[in-house]
N, C-alpha and C. Protein backbone atom coordinates (compact mmCIF):
# COMPACT_ATOMS: atom_id res chain seq x y z
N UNK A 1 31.28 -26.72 -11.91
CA UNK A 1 30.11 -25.86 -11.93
C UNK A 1 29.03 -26.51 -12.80
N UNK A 2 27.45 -26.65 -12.48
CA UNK A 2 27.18 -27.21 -12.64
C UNK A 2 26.59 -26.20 -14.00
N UNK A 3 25.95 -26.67 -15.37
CA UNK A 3 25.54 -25.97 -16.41
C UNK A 3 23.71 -25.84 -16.04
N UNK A 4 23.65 -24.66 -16.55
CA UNK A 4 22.34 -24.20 -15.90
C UNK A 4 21.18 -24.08 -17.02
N UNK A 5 20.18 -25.17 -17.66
CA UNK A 5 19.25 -24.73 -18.54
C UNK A 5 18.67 -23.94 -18.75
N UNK A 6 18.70 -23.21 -19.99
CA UNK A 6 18.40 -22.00 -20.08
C UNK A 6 17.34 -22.21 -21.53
N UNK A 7 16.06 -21.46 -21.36
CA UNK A 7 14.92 -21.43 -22.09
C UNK A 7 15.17 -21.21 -23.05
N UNK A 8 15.95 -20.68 -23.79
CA UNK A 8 16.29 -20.47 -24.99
C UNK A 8 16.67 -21.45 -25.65
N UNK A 9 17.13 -22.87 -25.30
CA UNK A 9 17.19 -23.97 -25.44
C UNK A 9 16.01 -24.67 -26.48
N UNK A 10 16.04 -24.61 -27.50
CA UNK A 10 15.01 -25.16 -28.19
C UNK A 10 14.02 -26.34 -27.64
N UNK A 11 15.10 -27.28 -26.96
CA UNK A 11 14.28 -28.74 -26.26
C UNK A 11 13.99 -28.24 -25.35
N UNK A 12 14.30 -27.23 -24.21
CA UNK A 12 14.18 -26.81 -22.98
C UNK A 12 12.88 -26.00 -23.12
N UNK A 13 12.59 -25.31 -24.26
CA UNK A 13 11.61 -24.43 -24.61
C UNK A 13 10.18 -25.41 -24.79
N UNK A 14 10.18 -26.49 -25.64
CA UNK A 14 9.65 -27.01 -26.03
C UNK A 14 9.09 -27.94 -24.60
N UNK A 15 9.87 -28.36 -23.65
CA UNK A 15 9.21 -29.21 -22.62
C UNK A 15 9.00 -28.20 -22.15
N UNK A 16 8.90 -27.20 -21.55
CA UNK A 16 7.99 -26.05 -20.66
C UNK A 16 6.90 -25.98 -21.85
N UNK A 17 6.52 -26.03 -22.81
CA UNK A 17 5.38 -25.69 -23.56
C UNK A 17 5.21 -27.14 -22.99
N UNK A 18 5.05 -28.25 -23.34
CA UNK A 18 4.38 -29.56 -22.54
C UNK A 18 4.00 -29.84 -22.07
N UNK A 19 4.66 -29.01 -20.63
CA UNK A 19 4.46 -29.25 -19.50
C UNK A 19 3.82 -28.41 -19.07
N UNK A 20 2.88 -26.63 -19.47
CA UNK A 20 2.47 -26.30 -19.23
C UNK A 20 1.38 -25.62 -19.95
N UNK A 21 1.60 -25.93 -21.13
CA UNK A 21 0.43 -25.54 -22.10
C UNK A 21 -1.41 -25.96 -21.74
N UNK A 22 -0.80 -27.04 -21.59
CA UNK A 22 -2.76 -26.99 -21.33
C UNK A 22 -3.36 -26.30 -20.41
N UNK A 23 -2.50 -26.76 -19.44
CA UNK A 23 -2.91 -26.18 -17.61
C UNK A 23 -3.31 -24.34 -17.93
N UNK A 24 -2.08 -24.01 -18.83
CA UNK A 24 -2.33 -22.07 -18.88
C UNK A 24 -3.10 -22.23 -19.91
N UNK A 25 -3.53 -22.92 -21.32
CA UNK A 25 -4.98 -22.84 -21.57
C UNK A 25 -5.91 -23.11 -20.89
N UNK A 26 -6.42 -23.98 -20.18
CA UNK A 26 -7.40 -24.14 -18.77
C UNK A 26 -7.57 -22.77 -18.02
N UNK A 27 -6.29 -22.18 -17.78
CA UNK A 27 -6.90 -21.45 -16.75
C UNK A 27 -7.53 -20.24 -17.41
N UNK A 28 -6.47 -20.00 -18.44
CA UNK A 28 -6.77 -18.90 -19.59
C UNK A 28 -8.28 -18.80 -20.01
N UNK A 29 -8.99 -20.22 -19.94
CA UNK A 29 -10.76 -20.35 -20.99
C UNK A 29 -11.20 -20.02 -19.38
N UNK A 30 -11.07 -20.65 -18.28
CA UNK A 30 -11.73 -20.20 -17.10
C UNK A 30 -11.66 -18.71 -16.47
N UNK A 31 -10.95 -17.93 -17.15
CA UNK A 31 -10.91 -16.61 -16.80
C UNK A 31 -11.96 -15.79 -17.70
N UNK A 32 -11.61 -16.12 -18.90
CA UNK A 32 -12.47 -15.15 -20.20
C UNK A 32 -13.65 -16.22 -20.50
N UNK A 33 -13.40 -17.30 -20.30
CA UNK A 33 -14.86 -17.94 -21.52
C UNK A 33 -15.01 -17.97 -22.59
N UNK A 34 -13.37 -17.59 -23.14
CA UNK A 34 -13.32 -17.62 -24.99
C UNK A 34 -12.21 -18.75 -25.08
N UNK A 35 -12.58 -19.75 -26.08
CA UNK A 35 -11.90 -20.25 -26.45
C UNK A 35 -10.63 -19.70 -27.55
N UNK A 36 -11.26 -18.86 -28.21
CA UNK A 36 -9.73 -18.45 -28.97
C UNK A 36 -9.15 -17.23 -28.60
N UNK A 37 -9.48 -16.52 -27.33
CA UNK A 37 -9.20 -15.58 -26.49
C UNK A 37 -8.06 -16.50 -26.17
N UNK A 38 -8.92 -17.87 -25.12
CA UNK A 38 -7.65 -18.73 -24.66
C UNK A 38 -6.23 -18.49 -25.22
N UNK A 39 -6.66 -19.18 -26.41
CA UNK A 39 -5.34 -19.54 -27.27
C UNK A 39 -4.36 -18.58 -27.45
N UNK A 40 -5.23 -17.09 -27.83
CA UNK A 40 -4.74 -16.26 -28.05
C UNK A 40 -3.55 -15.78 -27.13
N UNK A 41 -4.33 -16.05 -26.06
CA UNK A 41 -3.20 -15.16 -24.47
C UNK A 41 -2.20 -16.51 -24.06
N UNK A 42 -2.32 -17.56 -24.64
CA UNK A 42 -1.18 -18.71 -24.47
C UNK A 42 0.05 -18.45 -25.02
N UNK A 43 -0.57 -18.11 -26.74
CA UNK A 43 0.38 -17.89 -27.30
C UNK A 43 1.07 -16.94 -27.35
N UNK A 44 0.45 -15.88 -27.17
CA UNK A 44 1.56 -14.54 -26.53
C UNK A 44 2.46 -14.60 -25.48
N UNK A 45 1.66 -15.56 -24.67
CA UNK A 45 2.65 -15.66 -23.80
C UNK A 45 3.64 -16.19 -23.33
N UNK A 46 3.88 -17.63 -24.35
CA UNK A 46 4.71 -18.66 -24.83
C UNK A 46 5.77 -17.57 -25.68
N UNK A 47 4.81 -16.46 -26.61
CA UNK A 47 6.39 -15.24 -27.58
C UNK A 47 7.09 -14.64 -26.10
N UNK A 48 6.47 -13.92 -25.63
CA UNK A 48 6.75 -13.32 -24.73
C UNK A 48 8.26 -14.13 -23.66
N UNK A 49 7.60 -15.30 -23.98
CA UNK A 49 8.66 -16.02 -22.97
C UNK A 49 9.93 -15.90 -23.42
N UNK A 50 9.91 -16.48 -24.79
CA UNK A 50 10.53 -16.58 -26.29
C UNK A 50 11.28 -15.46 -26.22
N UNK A 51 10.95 -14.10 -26.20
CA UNK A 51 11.81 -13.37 -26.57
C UNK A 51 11.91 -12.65 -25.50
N UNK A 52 11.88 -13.15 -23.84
CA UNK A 52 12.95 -12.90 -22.94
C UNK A 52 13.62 -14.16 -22.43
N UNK A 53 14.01 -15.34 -23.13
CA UNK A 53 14.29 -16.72 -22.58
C UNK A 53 15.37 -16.48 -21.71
N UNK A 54 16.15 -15.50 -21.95
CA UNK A 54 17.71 -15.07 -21.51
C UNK A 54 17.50 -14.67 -19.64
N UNK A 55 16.26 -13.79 -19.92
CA UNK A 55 15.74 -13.37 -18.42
C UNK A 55 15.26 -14.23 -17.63
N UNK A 56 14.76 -15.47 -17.58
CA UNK A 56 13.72 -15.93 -17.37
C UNK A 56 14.34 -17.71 -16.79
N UNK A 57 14.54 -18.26 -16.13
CA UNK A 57 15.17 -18.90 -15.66
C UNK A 57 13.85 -20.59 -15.80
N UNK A 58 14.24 -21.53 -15.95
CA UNK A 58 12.88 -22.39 -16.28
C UNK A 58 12.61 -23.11 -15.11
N UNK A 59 12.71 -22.79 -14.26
CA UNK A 59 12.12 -23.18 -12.70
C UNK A 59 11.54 -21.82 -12.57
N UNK A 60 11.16 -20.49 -13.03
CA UNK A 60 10.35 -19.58 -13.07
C UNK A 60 9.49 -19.45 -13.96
N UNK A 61 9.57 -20.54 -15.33
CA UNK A 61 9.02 -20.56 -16.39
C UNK A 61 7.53 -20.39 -16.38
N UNK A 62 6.57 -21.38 -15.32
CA UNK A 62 5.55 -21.47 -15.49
C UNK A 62 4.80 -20.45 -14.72
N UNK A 63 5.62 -19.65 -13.64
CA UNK A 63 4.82 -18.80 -13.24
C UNK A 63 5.29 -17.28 -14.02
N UNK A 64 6.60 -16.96 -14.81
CA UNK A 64 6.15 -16.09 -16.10
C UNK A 64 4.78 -16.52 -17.06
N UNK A 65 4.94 -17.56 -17.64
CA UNK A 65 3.38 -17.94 -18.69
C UNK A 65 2.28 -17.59 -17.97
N UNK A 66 2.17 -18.03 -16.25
CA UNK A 66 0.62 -17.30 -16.11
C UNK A 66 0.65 -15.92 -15.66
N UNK A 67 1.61 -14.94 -15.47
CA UNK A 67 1.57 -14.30 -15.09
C UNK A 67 1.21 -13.35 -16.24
N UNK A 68 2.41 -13.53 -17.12
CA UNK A 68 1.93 -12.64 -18.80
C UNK A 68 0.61 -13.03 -18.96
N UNK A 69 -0.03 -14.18 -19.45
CA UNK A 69 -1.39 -14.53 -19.72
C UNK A 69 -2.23 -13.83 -18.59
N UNK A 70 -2.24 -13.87 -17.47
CA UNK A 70 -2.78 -13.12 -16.58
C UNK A 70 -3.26 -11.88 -17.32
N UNK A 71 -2.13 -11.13 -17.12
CA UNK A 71 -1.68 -9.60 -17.30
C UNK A 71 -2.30 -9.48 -18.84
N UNK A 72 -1.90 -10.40 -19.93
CA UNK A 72 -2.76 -9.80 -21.41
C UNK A 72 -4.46 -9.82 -21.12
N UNK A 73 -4.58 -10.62 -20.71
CA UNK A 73 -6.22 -10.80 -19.98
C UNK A 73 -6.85 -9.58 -19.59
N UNK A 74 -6.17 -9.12 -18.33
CA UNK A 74 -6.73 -7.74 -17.84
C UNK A 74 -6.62 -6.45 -18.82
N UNK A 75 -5.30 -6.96 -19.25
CA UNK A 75 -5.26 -5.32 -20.25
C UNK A 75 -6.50 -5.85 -21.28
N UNK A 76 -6.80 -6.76 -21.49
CA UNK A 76 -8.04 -7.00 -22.56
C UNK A 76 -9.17 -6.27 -22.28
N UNK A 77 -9.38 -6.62 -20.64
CA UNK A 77 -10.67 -6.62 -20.17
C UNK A 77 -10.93 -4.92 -20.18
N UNK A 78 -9.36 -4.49 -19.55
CA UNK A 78 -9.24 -2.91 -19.61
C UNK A 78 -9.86 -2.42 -21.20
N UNK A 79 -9.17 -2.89 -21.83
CA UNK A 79 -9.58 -2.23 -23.22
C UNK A 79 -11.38 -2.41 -23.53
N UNK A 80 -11.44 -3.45 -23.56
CA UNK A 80 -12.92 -4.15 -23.68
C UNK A 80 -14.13 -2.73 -23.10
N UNK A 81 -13.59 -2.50 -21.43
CA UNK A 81 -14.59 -1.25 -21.20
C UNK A 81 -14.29 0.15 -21.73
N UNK A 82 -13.01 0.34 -22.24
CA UNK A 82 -12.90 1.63 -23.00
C UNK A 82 -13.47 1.48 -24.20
N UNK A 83 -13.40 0.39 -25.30
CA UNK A 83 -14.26 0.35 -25.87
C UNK A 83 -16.25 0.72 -25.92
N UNK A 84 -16.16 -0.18 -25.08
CA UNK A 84 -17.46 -0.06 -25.07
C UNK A 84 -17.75 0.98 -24.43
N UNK A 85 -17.00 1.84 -23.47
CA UNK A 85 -17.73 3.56 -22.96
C UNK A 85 -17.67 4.16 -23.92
N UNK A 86 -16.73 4.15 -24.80
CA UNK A 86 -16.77 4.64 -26.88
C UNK A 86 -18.21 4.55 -27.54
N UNK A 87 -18.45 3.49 -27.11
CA UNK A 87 -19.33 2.97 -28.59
C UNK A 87 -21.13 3.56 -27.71
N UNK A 88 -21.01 3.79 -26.11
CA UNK A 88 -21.99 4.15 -25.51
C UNK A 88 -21.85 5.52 -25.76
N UNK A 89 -21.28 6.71 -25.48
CA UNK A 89 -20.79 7.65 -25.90
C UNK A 89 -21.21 8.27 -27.67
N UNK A 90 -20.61 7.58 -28.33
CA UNK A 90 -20.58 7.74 -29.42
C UNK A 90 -22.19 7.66 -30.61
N UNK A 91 -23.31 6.80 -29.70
CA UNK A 91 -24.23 6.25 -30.41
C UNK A 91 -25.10 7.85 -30.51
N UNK A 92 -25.69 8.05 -31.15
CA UNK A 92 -26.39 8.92 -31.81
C UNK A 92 -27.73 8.68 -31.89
N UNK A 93 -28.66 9.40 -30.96
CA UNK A 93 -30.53 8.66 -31.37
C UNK A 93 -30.83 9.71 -31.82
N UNK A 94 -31.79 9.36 -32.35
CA UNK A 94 -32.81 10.03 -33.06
C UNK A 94 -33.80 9.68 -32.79
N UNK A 95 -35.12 10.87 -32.03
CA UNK A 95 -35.98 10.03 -31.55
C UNK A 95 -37.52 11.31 -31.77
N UNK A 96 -39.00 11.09 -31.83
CA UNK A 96 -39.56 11.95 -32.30
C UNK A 96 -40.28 12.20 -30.68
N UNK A 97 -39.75 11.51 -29.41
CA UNK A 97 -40.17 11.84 -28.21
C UNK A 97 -40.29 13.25 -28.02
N UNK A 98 -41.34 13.44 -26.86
CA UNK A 98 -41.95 14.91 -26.58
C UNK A 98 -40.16 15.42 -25.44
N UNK A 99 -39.53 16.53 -25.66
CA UNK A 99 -38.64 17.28 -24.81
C UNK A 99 -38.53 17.02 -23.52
N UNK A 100 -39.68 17.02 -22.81
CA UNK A 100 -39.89 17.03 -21.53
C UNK A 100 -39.60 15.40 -20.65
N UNK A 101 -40.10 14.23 -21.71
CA UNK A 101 -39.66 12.99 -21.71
C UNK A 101 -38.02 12.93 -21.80
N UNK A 102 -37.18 13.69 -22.59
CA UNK A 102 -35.95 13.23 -23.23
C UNK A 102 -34.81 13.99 -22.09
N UNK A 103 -36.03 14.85 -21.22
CA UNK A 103 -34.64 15.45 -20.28
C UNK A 103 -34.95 14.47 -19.02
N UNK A 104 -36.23 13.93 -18.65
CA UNK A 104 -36.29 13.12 -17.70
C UNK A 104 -35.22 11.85 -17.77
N UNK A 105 -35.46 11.53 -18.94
CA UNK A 105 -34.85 9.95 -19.29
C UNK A 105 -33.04 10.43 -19.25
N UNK A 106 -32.73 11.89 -19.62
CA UNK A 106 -31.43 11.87 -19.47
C UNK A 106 -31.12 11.97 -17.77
N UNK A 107 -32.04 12.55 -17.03
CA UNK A 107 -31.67 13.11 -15.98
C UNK A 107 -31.77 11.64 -14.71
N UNK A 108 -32.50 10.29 -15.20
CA UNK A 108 -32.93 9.25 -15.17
C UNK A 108 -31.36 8.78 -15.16
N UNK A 109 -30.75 8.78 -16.79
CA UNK A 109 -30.13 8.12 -16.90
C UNK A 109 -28.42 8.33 -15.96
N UNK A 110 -28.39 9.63 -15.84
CA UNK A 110 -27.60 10.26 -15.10
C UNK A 110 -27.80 9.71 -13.50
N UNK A 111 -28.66 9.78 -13.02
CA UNK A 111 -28.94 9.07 -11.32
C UNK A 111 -28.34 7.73 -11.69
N UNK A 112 -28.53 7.09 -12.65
CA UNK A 112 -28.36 5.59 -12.68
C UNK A 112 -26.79 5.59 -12.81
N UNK A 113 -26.32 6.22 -13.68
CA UNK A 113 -24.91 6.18 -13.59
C UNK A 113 -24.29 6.53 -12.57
N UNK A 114 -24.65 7.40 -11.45
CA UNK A 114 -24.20 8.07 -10.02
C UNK A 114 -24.36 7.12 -9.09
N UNK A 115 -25.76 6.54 -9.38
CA UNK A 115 -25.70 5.15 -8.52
C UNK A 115 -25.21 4.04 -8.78
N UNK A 116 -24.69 3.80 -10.25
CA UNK A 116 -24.29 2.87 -10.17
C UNK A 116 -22.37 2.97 -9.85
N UNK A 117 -22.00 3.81 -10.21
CA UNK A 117 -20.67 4.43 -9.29
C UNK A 117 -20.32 4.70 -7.95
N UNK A 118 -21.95 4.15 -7.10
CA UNK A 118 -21.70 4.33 -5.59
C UNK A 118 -21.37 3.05 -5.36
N UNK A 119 -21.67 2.34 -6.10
CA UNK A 119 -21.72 0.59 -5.27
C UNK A 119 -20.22 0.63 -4.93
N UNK A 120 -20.60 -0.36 -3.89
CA UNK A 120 -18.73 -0.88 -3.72
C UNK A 120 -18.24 -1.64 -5.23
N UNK A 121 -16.77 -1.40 -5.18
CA UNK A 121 -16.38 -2.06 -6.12
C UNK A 121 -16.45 -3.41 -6.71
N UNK A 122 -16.44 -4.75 -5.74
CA UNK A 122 -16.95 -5.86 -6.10
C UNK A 122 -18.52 -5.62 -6.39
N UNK A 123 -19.13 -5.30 -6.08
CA UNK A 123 -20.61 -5.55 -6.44
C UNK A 123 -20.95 -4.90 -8.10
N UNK A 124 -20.23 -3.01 -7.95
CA UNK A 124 -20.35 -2.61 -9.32
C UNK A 124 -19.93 -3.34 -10.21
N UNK A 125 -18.99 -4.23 -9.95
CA UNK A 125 -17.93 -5.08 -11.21
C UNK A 125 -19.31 -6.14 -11.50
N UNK A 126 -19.58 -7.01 -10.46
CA UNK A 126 -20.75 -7.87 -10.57
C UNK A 126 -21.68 -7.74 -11.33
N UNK A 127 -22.62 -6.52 -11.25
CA UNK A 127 -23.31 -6.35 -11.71
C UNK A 127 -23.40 -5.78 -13.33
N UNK A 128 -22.38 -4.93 -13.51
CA UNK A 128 -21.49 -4.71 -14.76
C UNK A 128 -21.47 -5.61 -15.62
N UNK A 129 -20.92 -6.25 -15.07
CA UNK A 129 -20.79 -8.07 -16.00
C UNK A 129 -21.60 -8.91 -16.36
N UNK A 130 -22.67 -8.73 -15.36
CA UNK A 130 -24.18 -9.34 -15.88
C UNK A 130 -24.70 -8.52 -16.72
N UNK A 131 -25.29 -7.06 -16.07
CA UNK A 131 -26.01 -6.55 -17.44
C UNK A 131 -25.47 -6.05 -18.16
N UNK A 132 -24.34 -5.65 -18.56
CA UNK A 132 -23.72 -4.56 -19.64
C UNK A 132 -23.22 -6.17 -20.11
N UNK A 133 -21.86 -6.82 -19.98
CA UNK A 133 -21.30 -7.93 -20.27
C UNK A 133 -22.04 -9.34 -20.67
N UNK A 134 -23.40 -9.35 -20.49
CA UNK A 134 -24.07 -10.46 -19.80
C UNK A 134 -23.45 -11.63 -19.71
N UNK A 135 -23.18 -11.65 -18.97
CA UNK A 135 -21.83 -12.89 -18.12
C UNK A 135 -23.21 -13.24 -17.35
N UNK A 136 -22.97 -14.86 -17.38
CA UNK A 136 -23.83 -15.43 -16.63
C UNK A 136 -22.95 -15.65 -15.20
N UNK A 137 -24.18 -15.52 -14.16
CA UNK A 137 -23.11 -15.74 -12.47
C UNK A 137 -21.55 -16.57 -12.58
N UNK A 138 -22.45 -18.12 -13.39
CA UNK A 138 -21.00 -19.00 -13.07
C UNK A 138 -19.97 -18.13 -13.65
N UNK A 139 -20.08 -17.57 -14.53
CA UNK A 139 -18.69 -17.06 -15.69
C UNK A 139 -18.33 -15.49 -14.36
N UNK A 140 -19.32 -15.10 -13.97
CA UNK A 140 -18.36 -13.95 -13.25
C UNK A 140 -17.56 -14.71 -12.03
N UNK A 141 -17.91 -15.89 -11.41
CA UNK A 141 -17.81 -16.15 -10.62
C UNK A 141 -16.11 -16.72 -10.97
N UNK A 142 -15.90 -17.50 -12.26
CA UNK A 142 -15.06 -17.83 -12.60
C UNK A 142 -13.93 -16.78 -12.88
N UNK A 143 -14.47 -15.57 -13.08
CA UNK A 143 -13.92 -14.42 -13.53
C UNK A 143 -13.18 -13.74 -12.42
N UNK A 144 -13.62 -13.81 -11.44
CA UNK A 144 -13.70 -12.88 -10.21
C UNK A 144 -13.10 -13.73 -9.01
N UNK A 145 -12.64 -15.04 -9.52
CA UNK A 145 -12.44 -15.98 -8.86
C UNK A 145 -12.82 -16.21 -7.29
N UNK A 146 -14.44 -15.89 -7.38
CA UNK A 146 -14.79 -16.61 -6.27
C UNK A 146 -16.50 -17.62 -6.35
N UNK A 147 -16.85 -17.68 -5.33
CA UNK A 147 -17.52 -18.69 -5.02
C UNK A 147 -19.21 -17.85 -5.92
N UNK A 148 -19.42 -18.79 -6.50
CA UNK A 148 -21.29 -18.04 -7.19
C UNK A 148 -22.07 -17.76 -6.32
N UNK A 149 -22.30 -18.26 -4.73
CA UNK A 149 -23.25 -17.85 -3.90
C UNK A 149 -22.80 -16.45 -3.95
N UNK A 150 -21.54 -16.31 -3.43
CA UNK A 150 -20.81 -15.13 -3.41
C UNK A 150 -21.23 -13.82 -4.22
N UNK A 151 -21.35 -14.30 -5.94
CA UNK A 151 -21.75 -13.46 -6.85
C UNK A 151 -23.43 -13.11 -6.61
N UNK A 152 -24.42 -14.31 -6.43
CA UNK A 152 -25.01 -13.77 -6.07
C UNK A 152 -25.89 -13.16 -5.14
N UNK A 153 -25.04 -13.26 -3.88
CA UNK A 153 -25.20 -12.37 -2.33
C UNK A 153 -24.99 -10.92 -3.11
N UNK A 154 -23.94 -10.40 -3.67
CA UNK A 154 -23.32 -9.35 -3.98
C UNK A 154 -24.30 -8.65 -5.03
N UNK A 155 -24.46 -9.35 -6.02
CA UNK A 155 -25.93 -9.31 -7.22
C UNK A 155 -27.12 -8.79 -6.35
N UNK A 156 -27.62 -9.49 -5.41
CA UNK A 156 -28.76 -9.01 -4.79
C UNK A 156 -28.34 -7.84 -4.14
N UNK A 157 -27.24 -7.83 -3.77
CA UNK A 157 -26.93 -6.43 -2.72
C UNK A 157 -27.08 -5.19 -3.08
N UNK A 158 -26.99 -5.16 -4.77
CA UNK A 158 -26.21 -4.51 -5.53
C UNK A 158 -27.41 -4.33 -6.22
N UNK A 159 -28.56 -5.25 -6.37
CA UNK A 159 -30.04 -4.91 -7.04
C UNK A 159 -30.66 -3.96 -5.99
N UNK A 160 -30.18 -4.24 -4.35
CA UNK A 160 -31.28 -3.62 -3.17
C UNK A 160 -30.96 -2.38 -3.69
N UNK A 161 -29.75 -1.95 -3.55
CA UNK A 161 -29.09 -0.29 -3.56
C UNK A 161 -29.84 0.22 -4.64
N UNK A 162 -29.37 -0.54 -5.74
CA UNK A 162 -30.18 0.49 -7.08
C UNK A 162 -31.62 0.58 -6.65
N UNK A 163 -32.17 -0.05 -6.22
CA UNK A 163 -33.51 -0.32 -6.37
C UNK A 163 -34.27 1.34 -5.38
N UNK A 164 -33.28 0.84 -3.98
CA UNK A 164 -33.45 2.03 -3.04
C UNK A 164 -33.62 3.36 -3.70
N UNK A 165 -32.55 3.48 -4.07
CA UNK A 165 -31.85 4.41 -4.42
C UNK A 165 -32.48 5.43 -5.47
N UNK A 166 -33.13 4.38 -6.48
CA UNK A 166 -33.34 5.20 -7.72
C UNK A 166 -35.00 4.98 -7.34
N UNK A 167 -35.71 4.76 -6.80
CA UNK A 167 -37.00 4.44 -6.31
C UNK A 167 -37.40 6.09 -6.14
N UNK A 168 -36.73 6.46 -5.39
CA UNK A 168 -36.85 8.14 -5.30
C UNK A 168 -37.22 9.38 -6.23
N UNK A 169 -36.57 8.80 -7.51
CA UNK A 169 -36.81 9.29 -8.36
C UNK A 169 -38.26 9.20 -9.17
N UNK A 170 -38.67 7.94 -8.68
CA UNK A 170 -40.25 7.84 -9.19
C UNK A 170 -41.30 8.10 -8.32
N UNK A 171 -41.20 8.73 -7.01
CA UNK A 171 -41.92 8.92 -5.75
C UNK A 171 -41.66 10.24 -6.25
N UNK A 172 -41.13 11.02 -6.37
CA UNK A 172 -40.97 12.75 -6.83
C UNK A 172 -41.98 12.76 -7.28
C-alpha cells in the first residue's frame, strides 16, 4: 500500500506554501487591490489549511487556499457594505437649511435609493463601486472578473437609467 502525503507534514506543508503562495497572493491583490489585504487572506488561508491538514488531501491543496482566500475576500467585502450602511445611517447633520429644502433633498434622496435598487444587479454592483467605493473601472473590472469595456457598457447603462429615471423628479 502505497503511503499517502498528508499536509500536516511539515515539508509537505511547506512545499504547497512554495508552490502556491505567490500565485494565491497574485490573485488575492487582483481581487481587492490591497496589498496587505493580500497578505492578509493568504495567510489565513495557509492557518486555515493548517488546522484542517488532516481533511484536506495535497492534490486538493491549492484549490482549498483559493477557495478559503476567495471566501475571506467576500465575507470582507460583505462586511465592508454593512459597515459602511452603519456609518451612512448613523451620520448626524446639522444644517441651518430652510424645511421645505430638507424634505425635498430627503424625498430626492429616497428616489435615488429606489432607483438605485432597480438596476440589475451587475450594473448596481458597478456603479456602487465607482461612486460609493471609488474603484476605478480597471479595479472593478478586476473585481468582477470581467472585461473593462464590459464595466463600462454596464456604467453607461446604469448612468442612462438613473439619469431617466430621476430626471422626473426635476420636470415636476
Amino acid at each position: 500500500m502505497e503511503k499517502v502525503e498528508s499536509v500536516c507534514e511539515e515539508n509537505v506543508f511547506n512545499g504547497v506554501y512554495k508552490t502556491h503562495a505567490k500565485a494565491l497572493y497574485n490573485f488575492m491583490y487582483y481581487k481587492c487591490g490591497d496589498v496587505s489585504k493580500a497578505e492578509d487572506f493568504v495567510q489565513e488561508s495557509y492557518i486555515k489549511l493548517w488546522n484542517n491538514c488532516a481533511k484536506v488531501v495535497v492534490e486538493k491543496a491549492k484549490s482549498y487556499l483559493f477557495t478559503c482566500a476567495n471566501n475571506l475576500f467576500l465575507n470582507h467585502v460583505a462586511h465592508q457594505k454593512i459597515v459602511l450602511r452603519h456609518q451612512k445611517a448613523g451620520a448626524k447633520h446639522h444644517t441651518n437649511e430652510n424645511p421645505e429644502f430638507l424634505l425635498e433633498e430627503k424625498e430626492f434622496m429616497a428616489k435615488l435609493q429606489q432607483t438605485i435598487s432597480e438596476l440589475p444587479e451587475d450594473q448596481r454592483t458597478i456603479f456602487l463601486l465607482n461612486r460609493i467605493d471609488k474603484k476605478k473601472y480597471r479595479e472593478i473590472a478586476e473585481i468582477q472578473g470581467i472585461a473593462m469595456k464590459t464595466v463600462e457598457k454596464k456604467m453607461s447603462l446604469a448612468l442612462k437609467y438613473l439619469e431617466k429615471h430621476l430626471d422626473t423628479i426635476h420636470k415636476v
